[in-house]
N, C-alpha and C. Protein backbone atom coordinates (compact mmCIF):
# COMPACT_ATOMS: atom_id res chain seq x y z
N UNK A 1 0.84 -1.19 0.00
CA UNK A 1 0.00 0.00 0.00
C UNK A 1 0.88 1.25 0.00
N UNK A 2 0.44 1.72 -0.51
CA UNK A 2 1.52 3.29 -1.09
C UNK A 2 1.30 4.46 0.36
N UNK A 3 1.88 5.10 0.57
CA UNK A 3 2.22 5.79 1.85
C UNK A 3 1.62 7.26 1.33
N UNK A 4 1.54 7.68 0.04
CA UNK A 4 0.81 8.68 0.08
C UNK A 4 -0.78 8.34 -0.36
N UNK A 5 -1.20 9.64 -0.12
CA UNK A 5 -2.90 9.35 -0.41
C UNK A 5 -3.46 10.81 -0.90
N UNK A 6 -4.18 10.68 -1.73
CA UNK A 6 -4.38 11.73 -2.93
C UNK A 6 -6.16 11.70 -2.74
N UNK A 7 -6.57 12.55 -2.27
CA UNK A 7 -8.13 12.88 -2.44
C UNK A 7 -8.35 13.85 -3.20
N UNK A 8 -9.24 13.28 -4.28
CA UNK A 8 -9.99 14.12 -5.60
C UNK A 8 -11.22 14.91 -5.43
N UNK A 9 -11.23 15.57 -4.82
CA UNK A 9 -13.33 15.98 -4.78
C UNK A 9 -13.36 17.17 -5.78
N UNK A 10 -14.58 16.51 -6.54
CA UNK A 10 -15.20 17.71 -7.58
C UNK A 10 -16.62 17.81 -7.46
N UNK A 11 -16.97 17.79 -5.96
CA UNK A 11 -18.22 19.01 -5.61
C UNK A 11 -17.90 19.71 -4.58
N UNK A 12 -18.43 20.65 -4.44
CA UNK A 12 -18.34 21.85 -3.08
C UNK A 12 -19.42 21.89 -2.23
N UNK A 13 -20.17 23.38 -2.58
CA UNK A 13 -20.90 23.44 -1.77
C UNK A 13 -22.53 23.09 -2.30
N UNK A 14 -22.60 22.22 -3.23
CA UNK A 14 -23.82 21.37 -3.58
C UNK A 14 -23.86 20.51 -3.45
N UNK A 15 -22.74 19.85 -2.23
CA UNK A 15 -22.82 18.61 -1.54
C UNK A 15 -21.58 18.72 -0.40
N UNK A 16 -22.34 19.79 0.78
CA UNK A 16 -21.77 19.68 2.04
C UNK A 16 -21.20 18.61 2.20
N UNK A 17 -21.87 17.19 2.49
CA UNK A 17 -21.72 16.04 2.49
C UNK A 17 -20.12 15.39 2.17
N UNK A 18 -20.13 15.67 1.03
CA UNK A 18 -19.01 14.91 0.45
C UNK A 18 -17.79 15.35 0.55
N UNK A 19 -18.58 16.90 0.23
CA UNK A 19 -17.10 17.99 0.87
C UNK A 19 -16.35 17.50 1.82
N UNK A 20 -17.03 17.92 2.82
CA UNK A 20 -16.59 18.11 4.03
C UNK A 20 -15.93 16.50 4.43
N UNK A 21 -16.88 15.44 4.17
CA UNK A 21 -16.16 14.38 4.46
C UNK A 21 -14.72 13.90 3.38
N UNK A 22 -14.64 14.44 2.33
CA UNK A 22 -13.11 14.25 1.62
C UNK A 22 -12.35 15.02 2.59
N UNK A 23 -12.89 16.16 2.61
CA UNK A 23 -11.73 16.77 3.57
C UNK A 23 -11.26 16.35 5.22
N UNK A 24 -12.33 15.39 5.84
CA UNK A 24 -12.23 14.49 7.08
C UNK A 24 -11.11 13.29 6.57
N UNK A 25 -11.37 12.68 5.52
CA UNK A 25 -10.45 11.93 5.09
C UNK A 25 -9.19 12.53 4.41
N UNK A 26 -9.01 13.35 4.59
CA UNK A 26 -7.60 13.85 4.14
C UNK A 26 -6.71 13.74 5.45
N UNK A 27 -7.59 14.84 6.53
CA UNK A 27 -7.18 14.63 7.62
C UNK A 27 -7.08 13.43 8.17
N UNK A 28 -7.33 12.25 7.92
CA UNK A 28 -7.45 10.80 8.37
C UNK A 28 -5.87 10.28 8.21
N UNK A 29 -5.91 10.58 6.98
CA UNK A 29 -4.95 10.06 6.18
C UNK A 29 -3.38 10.58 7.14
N UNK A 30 -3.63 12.03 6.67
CA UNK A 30 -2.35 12.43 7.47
C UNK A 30 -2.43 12.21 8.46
N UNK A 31 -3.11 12.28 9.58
CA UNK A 31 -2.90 11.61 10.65
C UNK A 31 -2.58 9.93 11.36
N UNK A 32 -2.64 9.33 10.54
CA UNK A 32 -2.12 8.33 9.95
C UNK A 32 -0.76 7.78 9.48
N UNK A 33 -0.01 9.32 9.61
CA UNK A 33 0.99 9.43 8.71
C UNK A 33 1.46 9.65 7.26
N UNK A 34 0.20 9.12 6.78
CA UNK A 34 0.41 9.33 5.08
C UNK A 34 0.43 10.63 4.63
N UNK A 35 1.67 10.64 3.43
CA UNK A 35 1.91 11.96 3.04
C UNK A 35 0.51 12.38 1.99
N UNK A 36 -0.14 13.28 2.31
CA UNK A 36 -1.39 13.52 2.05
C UNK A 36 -1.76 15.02 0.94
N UNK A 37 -2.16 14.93 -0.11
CA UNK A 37 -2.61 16.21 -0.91
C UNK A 37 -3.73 15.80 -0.82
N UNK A 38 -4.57 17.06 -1.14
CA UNK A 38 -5.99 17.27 -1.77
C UNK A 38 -5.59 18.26 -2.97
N UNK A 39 -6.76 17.73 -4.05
CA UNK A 39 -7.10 18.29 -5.22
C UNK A 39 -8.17 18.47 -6.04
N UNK A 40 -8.79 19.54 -5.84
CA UNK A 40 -9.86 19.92 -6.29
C UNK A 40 -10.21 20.56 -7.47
N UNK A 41 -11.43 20.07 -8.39
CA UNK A 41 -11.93 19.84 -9.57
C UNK A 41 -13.25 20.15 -9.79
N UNK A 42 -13.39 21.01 -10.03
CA UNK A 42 -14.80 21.31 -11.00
C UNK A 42 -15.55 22.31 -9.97
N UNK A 43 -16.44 22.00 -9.16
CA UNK A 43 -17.23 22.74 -8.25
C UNK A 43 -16.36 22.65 -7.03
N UNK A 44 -15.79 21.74 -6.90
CA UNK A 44 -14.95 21.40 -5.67
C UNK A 44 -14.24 22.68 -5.29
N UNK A 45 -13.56 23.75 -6.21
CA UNK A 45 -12.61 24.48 -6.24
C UNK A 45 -13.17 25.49 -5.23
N UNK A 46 -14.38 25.45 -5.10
CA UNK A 46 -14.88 26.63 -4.39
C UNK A 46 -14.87 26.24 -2.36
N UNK A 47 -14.47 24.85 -2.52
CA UNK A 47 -13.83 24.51 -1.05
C UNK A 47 -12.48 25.37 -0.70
N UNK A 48 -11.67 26.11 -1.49
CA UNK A 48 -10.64 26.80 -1.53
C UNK A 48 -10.32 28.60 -1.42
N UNK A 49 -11.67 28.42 -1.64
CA UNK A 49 -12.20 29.99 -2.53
C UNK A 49 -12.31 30.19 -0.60
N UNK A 50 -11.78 31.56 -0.35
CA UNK A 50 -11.73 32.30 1.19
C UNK A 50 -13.26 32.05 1.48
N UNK A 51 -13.91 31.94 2.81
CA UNK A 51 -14.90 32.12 3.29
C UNK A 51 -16.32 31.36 2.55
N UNK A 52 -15.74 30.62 1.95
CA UNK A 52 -16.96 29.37 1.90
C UNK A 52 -16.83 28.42 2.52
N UNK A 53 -16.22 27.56 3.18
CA UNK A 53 -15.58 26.50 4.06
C UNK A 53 -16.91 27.22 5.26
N UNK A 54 -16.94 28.12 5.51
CA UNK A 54 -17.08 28.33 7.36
C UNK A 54 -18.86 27.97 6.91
N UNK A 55 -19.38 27.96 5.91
CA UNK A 55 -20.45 27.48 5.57
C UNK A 55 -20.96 25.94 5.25
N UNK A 56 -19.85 25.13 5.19
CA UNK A 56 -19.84 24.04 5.14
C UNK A 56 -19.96 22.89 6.05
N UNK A 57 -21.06 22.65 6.61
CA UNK A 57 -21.22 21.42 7.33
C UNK A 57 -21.54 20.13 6.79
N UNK A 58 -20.94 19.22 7.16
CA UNK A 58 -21.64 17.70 6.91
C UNK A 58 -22.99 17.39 8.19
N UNK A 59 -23.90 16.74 7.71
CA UNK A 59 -24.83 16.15 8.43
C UNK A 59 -24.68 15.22 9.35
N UNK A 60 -23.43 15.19 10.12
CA UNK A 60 -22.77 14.13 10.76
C UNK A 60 -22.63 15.41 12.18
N UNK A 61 -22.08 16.96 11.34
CA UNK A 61 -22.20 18.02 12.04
C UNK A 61 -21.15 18.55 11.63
N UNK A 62 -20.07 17.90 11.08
CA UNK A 62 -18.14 18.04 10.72
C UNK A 62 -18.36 19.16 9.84
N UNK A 63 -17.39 20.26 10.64
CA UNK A 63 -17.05 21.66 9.58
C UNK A 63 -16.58 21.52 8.64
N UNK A 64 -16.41 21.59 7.60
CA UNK A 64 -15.45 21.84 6.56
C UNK A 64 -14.27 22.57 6.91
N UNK A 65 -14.34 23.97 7.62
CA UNK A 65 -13.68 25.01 7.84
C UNK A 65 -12.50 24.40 9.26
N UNK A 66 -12.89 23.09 9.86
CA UNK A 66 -12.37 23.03 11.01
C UNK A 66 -11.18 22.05 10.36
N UNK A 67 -11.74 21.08 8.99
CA UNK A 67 -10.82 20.20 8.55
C UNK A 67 -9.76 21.03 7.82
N UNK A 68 -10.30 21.94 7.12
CA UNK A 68 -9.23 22.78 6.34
C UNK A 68 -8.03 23.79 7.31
N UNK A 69 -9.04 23.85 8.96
CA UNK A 69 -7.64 24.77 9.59
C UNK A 69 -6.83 23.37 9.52
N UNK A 70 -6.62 22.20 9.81
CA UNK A 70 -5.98 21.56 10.67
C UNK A 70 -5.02 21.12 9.04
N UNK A 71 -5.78 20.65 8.07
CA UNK A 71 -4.81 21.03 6.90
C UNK A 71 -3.60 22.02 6.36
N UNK A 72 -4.19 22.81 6.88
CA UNK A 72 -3.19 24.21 6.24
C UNK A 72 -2.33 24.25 7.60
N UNK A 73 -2.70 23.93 9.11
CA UNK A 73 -1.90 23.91 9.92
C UNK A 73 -0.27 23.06 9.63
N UNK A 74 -0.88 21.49 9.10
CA UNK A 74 0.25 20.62 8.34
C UNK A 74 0.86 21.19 7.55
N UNK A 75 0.49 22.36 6.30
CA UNK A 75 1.19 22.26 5.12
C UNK A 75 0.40 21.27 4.53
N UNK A 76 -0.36 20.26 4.43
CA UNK A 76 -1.40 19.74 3.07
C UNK A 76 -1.38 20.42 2.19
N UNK A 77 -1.02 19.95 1.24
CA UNK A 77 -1.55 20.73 -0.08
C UNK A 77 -2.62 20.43 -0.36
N UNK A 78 -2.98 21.37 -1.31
CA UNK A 78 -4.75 21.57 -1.39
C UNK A 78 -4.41 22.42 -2.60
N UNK A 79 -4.73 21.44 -3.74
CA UNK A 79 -4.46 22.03 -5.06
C UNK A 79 -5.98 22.12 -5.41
N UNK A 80 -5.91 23.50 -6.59
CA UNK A 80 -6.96 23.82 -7.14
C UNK A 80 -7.17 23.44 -8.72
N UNK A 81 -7.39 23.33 -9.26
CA UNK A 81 -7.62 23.04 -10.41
C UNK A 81 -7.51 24.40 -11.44
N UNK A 82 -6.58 24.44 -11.71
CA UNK A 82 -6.35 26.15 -12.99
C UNK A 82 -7.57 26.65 -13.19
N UNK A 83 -7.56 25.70 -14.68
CA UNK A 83 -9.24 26.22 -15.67
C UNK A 83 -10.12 25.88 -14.77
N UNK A 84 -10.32 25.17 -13.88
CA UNK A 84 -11.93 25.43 -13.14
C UNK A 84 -11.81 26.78 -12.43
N UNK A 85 -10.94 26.91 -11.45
CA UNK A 85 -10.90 28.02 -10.84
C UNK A 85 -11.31 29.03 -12.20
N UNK A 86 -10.28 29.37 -12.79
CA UNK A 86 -10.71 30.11 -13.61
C UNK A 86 -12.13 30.68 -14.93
N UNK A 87 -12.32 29.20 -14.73
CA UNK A 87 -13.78 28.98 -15.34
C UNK A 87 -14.68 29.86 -14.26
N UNK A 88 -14.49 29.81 -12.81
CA UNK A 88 -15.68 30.17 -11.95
C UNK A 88 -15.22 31.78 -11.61
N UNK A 89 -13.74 32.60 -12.53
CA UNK A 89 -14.09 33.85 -12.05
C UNK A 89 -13.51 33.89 -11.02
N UNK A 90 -12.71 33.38 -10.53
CA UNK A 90 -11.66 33.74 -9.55
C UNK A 90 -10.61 33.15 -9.58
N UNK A 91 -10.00 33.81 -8.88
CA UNK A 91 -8.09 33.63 -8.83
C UNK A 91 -7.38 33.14 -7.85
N UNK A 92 -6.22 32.74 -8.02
CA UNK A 92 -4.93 31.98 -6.70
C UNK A 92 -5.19 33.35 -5.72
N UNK A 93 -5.84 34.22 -5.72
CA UNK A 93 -5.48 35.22 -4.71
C UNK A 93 -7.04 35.08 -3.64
N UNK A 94 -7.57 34.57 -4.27
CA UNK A 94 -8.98 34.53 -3.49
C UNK A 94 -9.02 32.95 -2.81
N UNK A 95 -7.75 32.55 -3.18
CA UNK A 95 -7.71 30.95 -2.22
C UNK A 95 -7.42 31.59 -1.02
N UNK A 96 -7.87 29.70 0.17
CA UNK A 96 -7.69 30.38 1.20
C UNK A 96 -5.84 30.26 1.50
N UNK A 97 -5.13 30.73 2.68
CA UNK A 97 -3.98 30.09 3.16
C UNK A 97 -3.32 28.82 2.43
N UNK A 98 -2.61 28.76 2.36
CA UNK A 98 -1.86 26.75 1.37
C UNK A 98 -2.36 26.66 0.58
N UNK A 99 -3.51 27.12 -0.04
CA UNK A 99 -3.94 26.39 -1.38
C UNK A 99 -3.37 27.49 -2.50
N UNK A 100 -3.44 26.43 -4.07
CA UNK A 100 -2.55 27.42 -4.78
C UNK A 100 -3.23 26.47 -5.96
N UNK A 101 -3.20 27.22 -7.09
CA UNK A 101 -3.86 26.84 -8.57
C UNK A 101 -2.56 25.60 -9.07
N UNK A 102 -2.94 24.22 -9.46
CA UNK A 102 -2.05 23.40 -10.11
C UNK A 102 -2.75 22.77 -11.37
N UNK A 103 -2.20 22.16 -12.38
CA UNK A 103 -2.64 22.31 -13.82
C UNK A 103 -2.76 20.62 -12.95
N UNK A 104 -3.50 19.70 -14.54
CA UNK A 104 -3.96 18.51 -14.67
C UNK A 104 -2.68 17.60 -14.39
N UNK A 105 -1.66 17.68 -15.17
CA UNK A 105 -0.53 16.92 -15.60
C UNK A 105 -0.40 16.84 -13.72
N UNK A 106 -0.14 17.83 -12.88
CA UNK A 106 0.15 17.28 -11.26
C UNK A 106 -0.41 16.67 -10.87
N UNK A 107 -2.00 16.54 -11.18
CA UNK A 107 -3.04 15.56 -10.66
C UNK A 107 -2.56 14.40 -10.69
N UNK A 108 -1.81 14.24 -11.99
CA UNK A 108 -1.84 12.59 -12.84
C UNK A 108 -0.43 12.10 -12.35
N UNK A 109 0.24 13.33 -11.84
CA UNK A 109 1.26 13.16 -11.18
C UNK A 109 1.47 12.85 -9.72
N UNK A 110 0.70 13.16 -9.07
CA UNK A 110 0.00 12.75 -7.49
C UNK A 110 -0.79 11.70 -7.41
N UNK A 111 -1.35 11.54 -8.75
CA UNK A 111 -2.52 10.00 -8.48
C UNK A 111 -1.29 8.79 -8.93
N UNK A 112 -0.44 9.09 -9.93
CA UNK A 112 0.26 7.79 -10.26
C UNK A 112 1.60 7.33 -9.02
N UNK A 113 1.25 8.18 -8.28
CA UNK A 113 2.44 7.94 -7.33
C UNK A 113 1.79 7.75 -5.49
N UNK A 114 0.31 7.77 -5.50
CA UNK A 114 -0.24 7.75 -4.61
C UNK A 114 -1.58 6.89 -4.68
N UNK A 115 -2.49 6.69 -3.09
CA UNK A 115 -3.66 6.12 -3.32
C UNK A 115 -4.77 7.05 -3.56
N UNK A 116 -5.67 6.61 -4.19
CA UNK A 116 -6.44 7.85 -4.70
C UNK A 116 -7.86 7.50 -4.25
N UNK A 117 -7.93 8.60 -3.78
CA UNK A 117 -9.42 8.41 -3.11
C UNK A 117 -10.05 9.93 -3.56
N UNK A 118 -11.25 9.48 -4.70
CA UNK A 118 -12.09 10.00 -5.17
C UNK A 118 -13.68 10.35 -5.05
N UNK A 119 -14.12 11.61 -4.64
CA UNK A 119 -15.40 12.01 -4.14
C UNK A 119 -15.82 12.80 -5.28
């Protein structure tokens, strides 16, 4: 089993749910030890975007905003997806803390070298 672990989520905030729990499992992971990115795709990107997180609950009750401090506390990366970001009208400057715009080719570069766990 590969020591890093790569979570994909490409919804945001039209599925609290899934959000928030990729981002519980990120934190899983690293705590765990595994060297851990997140990378976000499509709607997902807006988990990154400043001040939408603190709106994000899972139905379990889990913040979004509480998984992402403890992320950015590590250093996690928390890649955004270029053209989506940019598709939705905002920029690397409107991410929150650690996160930063990365093209496709890193994705494929983080998934072929890690376990990939996709939401």
């Amino acid at each position: 089993m590969s020591e890093r672990v790569l979570i994909v989520l490409s919804c945001g905030t039209d599925n609290p749910n899934r959000a928030t729990r990729a981002l519980f499992l990120a934190v899983t992971a690293h705590k765990k030890g595994k060297e851990t990115a997140v990378f976000l795709l499509d709607d997902g990107v807006f988990i990154a975007k400043k001040g939408i997180a603190a709106n994000l609950t899972a139905a379990t009750g889990d913040r979004a905003d509480d998984h992402l401090t403890y992320l950015q506390g590590y250093s996690v990366p928390i890649l955004a997806c270029t053209p989506c970001v940019k598709s939705r009208m905002f920029s690397e400057s409107d991410l929150i803390e650690g996160a930063r715009m990365a093209a496709g080719d890193e994705m494929i570069d983080l998934a072929c070298e890690s376990t990939v766990i996709s939401l």
